[in-house]
PDB file of N, CA and C in Angstrom:
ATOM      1  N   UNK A   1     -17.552 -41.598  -2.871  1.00  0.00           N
ATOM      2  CA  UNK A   1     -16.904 -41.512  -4.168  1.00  0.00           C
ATOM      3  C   UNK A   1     -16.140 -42.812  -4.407  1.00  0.00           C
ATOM      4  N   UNK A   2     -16.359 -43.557  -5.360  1.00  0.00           N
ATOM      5  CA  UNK A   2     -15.511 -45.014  -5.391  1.00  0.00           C
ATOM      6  C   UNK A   2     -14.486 -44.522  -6.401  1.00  0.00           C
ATOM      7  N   UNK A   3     -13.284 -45.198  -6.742  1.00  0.00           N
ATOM      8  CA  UNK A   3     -12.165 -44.810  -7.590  1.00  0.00           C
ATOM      9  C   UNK A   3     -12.297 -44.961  -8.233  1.00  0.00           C
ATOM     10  N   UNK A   4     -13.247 -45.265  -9.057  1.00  0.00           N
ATOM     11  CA  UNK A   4     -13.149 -44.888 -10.668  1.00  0.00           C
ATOM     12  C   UNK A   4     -13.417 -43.308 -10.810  1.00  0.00           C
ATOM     13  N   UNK A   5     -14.425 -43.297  -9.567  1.00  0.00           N
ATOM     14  CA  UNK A   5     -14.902 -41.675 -10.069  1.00  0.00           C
ATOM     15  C   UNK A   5     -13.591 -40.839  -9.885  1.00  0.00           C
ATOM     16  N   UNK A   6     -12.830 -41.171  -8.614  1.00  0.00           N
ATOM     17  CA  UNK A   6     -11.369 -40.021  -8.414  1.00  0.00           C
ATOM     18  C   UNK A   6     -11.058 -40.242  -9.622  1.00  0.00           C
ATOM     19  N   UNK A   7     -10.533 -41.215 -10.321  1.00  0.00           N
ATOM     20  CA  UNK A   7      -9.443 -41.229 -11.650  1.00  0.00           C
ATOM     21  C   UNK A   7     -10.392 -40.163 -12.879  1.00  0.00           C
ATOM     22  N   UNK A   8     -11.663 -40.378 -13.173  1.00  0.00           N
ATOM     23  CA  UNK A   8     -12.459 -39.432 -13.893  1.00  0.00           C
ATOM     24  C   UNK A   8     -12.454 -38.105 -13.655  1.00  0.00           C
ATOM     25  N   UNK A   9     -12.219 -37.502 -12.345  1.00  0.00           N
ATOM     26  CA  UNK A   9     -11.875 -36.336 -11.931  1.00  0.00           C
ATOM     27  C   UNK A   9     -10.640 -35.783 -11.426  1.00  0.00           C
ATOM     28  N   UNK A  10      -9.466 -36.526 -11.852  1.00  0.00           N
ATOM     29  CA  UNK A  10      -8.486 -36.064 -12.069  1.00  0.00           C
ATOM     30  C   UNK A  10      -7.823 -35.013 -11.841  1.00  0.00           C
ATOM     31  N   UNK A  11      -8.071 -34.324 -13.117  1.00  0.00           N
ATOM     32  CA  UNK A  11      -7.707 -33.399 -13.632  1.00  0.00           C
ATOM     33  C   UNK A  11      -8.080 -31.614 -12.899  1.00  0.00           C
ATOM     34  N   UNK A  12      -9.339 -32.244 -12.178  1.00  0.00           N
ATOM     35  CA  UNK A  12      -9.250 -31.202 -10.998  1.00  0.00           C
ATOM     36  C   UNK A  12      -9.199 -31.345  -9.501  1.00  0.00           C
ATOM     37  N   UNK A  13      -8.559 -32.074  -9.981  1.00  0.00           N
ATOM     38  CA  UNK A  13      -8.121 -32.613  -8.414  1.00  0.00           C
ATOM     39  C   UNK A  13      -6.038 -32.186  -7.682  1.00  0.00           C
ATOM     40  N   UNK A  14      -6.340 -31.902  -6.841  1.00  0.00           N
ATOM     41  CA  UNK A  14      -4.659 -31.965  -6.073  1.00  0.00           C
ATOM     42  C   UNK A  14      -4.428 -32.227  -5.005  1.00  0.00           C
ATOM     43  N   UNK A  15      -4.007 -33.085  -4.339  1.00  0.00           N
ATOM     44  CA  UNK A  15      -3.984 -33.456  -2.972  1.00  0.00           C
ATOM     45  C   UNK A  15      -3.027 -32.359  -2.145  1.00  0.00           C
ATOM     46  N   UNK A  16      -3.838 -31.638  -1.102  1.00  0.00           N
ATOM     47  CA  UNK A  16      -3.468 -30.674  -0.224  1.00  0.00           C
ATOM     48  C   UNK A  16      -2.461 -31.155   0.943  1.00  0.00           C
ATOM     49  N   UNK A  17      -2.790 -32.125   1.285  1.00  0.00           N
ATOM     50  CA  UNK A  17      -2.323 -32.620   2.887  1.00  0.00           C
ATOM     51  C   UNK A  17      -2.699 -34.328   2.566  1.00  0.00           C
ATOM     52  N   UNK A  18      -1.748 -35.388   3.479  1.00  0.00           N
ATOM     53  CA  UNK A  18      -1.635 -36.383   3.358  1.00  0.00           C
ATOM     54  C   UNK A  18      -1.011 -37.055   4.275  1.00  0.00           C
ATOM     55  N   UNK A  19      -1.251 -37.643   5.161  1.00  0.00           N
ATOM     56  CA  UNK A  19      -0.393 -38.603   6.503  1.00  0.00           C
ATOM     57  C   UNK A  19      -1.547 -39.635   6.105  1.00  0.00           C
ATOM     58  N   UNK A  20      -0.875 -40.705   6.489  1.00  0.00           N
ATOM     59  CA  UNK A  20      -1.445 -42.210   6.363  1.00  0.00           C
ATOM     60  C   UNK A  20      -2.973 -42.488   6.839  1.00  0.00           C
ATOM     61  N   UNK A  21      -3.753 -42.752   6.454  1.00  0.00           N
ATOM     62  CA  UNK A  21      -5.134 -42.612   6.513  1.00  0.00           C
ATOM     63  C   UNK A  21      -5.785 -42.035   6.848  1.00  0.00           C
ATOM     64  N   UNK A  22      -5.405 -40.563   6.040  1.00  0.00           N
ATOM     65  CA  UNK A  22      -6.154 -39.386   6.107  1.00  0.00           C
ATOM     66  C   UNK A  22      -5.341 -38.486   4.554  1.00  0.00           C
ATOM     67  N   UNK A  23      -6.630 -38.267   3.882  1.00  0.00           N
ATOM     68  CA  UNK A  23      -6.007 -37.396   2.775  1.00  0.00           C
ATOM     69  C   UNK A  23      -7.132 -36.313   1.969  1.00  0.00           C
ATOM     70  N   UNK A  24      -6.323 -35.299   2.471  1.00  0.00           N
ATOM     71  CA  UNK A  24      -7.345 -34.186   1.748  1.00  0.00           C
ATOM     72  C   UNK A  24      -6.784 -34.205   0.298  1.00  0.00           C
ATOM     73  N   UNK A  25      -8.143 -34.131  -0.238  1.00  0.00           N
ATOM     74  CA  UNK A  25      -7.852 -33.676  -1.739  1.00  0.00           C
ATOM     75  C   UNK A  25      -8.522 -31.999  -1.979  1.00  0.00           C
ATOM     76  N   UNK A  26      -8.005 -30.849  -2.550  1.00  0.00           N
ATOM     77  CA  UNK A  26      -8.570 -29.670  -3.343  1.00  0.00           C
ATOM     78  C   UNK A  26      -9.325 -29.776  -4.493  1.00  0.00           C
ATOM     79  N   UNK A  27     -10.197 -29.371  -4.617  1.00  0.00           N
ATOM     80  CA  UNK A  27     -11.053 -29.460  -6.279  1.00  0.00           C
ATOM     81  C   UNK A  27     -11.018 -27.982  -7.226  1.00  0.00           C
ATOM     82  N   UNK A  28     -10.601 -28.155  -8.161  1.00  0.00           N
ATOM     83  CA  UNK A  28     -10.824 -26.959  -9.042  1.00  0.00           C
ATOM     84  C   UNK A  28     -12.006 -26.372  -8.798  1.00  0.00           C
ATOM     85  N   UNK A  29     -11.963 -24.963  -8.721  1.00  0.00           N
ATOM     86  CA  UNK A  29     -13.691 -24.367  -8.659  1.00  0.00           C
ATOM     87  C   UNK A  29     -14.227 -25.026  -9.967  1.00  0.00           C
ATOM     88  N   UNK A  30     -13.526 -25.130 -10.983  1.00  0.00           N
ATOM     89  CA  UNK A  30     -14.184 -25.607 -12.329  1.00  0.00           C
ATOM     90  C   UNK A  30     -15.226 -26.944 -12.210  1.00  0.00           C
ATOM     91  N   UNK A  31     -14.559 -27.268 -11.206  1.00  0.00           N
ATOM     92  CA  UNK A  31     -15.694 -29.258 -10.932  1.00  0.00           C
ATOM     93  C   UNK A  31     -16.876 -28.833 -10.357  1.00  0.00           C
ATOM     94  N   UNK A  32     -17.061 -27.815  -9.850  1.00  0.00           N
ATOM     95  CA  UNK A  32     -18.669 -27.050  -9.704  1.00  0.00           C
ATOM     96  C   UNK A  32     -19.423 -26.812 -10.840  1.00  0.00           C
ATOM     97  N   UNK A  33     -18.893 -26.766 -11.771  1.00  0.00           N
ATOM     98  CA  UNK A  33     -19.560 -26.335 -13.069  1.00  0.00           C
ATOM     99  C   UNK A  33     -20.120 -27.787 -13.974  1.00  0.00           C
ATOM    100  N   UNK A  34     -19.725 -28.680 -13.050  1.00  0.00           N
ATOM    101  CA  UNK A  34     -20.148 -30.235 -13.673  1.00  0.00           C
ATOM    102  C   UNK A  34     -20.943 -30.888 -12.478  1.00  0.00           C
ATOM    103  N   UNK A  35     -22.299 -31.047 -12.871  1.00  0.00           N
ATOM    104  CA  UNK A  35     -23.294 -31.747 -11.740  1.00  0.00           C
ATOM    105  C   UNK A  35     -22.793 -33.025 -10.901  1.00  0.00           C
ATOM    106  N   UNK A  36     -22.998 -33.879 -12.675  1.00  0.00           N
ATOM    107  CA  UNK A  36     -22.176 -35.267 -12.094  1.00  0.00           C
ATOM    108  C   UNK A  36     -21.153 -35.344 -11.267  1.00  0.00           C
ATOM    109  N   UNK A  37     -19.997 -34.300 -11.470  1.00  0.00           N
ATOM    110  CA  UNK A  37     -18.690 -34.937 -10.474  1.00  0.00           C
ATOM    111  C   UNK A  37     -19.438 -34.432  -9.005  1.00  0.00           C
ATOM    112  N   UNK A  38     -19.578 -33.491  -8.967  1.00  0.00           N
ATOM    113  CA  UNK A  38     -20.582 -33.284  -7.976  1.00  0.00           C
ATOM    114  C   UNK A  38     -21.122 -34.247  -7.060  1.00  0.00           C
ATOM    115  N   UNK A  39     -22.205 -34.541  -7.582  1.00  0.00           N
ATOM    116  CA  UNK A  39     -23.149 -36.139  -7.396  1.00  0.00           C
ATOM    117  C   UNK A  39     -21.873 -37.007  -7.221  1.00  0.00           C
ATOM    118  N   UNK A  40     -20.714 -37.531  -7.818  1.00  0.00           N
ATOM    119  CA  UNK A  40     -19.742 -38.204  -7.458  1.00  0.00           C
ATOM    120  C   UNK A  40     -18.889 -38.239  -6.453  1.00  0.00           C
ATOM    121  N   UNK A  41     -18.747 -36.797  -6.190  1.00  0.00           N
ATOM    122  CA  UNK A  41     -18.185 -36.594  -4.766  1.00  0.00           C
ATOM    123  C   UNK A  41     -19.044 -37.084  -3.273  1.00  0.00           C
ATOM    124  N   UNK A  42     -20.253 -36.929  -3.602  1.00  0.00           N
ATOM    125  CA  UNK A  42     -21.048 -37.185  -2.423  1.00  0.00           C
ATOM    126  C   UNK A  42     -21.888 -38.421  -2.125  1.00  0.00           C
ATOM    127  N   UNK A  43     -21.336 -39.706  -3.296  1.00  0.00           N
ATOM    128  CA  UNK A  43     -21.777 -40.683  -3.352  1.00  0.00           C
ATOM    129  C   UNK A  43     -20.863 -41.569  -2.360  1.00  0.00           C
ATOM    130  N   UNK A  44     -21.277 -42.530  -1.831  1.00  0.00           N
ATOM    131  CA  UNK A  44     -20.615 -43.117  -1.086  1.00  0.00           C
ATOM    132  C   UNK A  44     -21.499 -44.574  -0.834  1.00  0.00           C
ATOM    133  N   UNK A  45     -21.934 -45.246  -1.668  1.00  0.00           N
ATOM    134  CA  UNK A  45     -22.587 -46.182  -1.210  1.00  0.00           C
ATOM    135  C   UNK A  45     -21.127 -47.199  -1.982  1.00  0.00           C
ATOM    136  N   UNK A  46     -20.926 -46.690  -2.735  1.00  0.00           N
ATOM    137  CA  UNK A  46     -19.842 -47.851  -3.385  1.00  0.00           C
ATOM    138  C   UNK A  46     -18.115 -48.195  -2.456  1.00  0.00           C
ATOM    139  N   UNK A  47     -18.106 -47.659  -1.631  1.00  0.00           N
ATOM    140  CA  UNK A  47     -16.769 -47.283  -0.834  1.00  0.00           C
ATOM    141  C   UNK A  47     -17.089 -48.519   0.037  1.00  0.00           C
ATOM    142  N   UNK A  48     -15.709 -49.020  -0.201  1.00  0.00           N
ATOM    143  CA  UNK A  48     -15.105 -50.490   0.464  1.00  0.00           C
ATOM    144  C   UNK A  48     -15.187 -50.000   1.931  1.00  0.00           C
ATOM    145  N   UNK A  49     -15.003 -50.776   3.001  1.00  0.00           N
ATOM    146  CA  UNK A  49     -15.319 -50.977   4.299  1.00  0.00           C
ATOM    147  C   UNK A  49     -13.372 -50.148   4.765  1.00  0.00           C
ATOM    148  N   UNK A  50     -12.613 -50.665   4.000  1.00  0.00           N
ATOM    149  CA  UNK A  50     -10.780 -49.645   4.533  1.00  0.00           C
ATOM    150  C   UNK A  50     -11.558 -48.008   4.300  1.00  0.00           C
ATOM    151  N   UNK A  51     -12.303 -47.519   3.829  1.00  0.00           N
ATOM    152  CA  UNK A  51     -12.648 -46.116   3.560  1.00  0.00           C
ATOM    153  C   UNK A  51     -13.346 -45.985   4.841  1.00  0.00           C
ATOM    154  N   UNK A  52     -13.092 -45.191   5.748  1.00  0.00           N
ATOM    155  CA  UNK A  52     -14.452 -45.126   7.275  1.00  0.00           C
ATOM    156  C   UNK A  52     -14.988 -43.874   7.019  1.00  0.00           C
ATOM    157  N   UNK A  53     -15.007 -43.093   6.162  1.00  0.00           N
ATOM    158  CA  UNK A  53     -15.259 -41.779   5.875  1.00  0.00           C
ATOM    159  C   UNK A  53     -14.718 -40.870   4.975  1.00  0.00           C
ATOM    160  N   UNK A  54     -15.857 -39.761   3.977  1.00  0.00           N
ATOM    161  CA  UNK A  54     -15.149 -39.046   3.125  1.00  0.00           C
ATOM    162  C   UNK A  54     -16.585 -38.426   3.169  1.00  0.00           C
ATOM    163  N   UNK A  55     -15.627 -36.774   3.888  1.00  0.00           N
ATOM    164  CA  UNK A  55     -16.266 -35.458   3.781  1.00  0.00           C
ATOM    165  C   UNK A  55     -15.837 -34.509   2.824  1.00  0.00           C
ATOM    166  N   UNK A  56     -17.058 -33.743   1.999  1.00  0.00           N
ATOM    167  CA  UNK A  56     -16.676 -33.202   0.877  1.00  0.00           C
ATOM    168  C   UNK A  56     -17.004 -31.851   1.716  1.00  0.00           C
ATOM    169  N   UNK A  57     -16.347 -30.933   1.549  1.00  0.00           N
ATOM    170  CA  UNK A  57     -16.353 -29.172   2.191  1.00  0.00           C
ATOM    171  C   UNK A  57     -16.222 -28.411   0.941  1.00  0.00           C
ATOM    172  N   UNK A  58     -17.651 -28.046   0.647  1.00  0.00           N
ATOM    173  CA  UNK A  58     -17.685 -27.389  -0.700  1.00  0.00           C
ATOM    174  C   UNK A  58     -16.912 -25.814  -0.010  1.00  0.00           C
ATOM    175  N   UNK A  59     -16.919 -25.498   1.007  1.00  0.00           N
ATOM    176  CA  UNK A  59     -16.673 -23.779   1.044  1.00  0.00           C
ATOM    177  C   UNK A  59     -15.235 -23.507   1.151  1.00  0.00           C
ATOM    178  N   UNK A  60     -14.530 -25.143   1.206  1.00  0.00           N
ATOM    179  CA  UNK A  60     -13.522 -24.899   0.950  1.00  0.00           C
ATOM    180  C   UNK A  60     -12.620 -25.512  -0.219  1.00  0.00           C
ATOM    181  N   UNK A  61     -13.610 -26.103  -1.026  1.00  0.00           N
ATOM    182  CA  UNK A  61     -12.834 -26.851  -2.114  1.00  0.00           C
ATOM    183  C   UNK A  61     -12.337 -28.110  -2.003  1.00  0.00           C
ATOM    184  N   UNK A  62     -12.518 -28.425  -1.368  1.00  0.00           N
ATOM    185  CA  UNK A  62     -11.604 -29.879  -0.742  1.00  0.00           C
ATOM    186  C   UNK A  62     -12.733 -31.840  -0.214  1.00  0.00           C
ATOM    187  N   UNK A  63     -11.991 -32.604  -0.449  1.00  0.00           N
ATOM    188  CA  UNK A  63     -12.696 -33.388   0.338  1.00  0.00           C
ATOM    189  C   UNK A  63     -11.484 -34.406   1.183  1.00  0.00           C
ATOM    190  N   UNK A  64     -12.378 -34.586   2.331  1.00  0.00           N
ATOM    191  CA  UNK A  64     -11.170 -35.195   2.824  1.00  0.00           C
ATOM    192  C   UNK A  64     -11.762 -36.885   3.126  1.00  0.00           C
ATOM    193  N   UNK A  65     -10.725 -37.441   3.168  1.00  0.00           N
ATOM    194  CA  UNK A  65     -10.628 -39.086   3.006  1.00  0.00           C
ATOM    195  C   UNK A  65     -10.040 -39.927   3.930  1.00  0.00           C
ATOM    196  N   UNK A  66     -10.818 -40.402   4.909  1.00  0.00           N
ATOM    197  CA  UNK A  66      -9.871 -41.326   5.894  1.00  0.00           C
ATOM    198  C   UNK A  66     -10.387 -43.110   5.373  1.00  0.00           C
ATOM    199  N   UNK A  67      -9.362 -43.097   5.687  1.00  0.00           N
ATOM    200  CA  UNK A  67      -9.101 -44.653   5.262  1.00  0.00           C
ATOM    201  C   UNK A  67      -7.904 -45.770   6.150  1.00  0.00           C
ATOM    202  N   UNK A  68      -8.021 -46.824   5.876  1.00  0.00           N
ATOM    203  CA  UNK A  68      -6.815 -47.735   6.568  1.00  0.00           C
ATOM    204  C   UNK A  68      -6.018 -47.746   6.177  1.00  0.00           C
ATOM    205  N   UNK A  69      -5.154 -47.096   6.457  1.00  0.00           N
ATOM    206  CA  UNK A  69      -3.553 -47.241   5.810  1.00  0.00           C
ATOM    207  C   UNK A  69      -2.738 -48.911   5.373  1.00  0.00           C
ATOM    208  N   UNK A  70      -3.692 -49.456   6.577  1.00  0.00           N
ATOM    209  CA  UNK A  70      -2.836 -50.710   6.139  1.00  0.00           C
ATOM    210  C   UNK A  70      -3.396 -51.786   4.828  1.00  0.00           C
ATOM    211  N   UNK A  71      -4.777 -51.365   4.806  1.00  0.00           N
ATOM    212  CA  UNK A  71      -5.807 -52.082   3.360  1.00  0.00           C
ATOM    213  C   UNK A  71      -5.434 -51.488   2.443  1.00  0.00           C
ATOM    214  N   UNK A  72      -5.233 -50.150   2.130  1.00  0.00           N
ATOM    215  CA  UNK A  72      -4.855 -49.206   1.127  1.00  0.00           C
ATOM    216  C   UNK A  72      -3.357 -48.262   1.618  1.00  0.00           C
ATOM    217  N   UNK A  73      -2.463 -48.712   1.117  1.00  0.00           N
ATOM    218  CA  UNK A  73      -1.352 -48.061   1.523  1.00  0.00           C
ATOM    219  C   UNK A  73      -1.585 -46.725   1.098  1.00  0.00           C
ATOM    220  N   UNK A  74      -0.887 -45.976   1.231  1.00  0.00           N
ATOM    221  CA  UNK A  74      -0.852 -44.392   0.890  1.00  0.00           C
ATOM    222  C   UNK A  74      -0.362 -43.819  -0.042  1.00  0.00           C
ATOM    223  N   UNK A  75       0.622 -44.397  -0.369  1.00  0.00           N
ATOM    224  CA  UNK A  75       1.616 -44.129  -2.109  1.00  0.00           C
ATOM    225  C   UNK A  75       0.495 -44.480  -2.843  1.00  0.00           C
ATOM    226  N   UNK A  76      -0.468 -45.617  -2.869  1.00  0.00           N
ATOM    227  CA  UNK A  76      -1.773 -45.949  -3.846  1.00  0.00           C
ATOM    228  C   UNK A  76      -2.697 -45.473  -4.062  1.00  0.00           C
ATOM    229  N   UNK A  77      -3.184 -44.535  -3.046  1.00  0.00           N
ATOM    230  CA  UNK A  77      -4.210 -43.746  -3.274  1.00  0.00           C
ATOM    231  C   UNK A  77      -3.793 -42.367  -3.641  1.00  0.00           C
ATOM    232  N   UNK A  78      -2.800 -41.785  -3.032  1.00  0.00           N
ATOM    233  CA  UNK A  78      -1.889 -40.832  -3.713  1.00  0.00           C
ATOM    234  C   UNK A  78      -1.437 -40.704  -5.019  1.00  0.00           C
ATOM    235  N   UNK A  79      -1.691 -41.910  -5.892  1.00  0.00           N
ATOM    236  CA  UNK A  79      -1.024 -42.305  -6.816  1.00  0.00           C
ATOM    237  C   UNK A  79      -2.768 -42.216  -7.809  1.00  0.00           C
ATOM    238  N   UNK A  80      -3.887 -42.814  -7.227  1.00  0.00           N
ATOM    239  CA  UNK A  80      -4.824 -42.832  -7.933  1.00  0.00           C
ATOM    240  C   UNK A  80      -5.358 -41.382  -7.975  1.00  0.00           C
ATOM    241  N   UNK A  81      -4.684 -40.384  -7.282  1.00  0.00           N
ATOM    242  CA  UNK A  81      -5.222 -38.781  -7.552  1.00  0.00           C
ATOM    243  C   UNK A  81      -4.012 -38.443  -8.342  1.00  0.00           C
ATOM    244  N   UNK A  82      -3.063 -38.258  -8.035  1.00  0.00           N
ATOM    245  CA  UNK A  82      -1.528 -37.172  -9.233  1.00  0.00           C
ATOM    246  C   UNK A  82      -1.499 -38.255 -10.202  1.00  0.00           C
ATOM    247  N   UNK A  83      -1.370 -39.258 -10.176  1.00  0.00           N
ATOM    248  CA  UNK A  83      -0.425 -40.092 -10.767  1.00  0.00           C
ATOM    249  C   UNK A  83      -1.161 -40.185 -12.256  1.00  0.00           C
ATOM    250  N   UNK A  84      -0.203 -39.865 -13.026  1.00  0.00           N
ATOM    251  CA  UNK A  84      -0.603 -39.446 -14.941  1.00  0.00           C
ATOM    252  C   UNK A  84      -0.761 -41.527 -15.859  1.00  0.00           C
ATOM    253  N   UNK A  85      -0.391 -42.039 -15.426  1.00  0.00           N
ATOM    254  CA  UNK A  85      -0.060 -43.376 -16.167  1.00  0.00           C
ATOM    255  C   UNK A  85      -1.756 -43.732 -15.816  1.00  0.00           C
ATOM    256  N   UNK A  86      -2.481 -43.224 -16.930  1.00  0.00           N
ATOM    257  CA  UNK A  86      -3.890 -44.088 -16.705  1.00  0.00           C
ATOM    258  C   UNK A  86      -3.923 -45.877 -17.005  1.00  0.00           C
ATOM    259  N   UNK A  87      -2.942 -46.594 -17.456  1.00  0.00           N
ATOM    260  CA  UNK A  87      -2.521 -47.953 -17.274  1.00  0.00           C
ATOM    261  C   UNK A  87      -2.693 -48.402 -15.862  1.00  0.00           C
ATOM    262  N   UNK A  88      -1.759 -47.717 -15.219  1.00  0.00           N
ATOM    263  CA  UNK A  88      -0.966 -47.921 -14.061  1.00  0.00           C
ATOM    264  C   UNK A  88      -2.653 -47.844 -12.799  1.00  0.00           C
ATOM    265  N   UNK A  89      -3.530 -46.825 -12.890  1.00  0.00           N
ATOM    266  CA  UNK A  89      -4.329 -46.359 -12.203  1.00  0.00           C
ATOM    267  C   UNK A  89      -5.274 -47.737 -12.472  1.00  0.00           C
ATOM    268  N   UNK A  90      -5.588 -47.839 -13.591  1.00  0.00           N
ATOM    269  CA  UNK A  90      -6.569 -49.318 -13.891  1.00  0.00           C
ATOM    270  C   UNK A  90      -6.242 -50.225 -13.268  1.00  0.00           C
ATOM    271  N   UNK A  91      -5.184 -50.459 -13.179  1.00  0.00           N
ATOM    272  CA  UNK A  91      -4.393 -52.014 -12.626  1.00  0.00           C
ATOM    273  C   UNK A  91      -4.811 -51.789 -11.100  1.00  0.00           C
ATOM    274  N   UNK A  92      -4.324 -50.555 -10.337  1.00  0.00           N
ATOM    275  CA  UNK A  92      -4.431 -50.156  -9.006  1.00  0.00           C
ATOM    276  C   UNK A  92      -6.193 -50.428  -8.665  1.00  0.00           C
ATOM    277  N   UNK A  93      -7.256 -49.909  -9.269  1.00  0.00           N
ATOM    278  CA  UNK A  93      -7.913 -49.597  -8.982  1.00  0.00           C
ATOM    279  C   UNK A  93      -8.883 -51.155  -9.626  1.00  0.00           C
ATOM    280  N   UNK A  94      -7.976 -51.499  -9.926  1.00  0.00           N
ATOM    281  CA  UNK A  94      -8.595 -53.602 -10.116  1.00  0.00           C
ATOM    282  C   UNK A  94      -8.820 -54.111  -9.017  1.00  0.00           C
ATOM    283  N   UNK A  95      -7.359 -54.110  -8.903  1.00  0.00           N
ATOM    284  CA  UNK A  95      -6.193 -55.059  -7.649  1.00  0.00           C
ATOM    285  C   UNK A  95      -6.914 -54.433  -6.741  1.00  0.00           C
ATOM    286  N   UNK A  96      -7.248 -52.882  -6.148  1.00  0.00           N
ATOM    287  CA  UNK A  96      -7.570 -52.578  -4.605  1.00  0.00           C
ATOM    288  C   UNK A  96      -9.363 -53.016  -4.446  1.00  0.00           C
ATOM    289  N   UNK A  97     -10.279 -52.902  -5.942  1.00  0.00           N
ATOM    290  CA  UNK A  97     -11.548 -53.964  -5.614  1.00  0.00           C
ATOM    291  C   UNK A  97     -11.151 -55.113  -5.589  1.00  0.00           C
ATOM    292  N   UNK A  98     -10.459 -56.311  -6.249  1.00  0.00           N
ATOM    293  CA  UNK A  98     -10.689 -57.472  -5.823  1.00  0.00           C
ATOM    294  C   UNK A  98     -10.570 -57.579  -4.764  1.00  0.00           C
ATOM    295  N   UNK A  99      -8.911 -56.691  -3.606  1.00  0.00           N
ATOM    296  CA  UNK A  99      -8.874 -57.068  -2.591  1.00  0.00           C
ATOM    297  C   UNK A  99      -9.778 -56.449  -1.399  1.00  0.00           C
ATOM    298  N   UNK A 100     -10.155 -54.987  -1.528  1.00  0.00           N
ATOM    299  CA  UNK A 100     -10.880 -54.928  -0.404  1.00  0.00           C
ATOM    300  C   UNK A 100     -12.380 -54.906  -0.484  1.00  0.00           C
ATOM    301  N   UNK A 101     -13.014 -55.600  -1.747  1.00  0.00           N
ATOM    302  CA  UNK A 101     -14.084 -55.980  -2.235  1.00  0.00           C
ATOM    303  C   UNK A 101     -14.628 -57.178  -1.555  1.00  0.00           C
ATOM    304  N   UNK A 102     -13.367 -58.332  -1.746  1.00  0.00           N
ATOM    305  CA  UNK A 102     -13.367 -59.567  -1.141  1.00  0.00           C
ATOM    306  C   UNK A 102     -13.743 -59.820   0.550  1.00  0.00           C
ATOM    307  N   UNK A 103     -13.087 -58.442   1.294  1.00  0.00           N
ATOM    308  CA  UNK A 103     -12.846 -58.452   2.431  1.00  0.00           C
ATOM    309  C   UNK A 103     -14.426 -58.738   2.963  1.00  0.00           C
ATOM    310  N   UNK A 104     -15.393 -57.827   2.251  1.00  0.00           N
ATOM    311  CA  UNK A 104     -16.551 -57.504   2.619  1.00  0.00           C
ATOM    312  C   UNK A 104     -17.624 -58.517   2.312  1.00  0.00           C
ATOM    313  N   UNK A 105     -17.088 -59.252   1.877  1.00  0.00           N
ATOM    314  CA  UNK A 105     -17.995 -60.593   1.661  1.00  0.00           C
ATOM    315  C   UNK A 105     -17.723 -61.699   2.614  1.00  0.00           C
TER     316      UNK A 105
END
């Protein structure tokens, strides 16, 4: 799932549990009823090299997300699931491809 798609799915999204490079997110049963987010959850070819893994557990609603705490701090990605300022999420979700975009080249 790359972050544009989290910020598009939003709205059924809530982060369950969270310690530093590791973060479950919950999904509305309602995001079953949409293919695409679906297909979005289980895409992963676009995920920067700080992401080492993201398992989606449909039987329990949730997907969970490990990542480097130190490439992607944790208030930022925390921030690209709750956080309401869709300004604020664009800028984040610029700034964290240029930088861990760059890394991989």
């Amino acid at each position: 799932m790359n972050f544009h798609k989290i910020v598009d799915l939003e709205k059924y999204l809530d982060v369950a549990h969270h310690v530093p490079g590791r973060i479950r997110v919950k999904f509305s049963p309602l995001i079953l009823t949409k293919p695409a987010a679906i297909c979005a959850m289980r895409e992963h070819s676009e995920l920067p090299a700080a992401i080492f893994n993201a398992r989606v557990n449909m039987a329990a609603r949730s997907v969970v997300i490990e990542y480097d705490s130190e490439a992607i701090l944790p208030d930022v990605i925390e921030e690209l699931i709750q956080g309401t300022d869709k300004k604020k999420k664009a800028q984040i979700i610029s700034d964290l491809y240029g930088k861990l975009m760059s890394q991989t080249s």
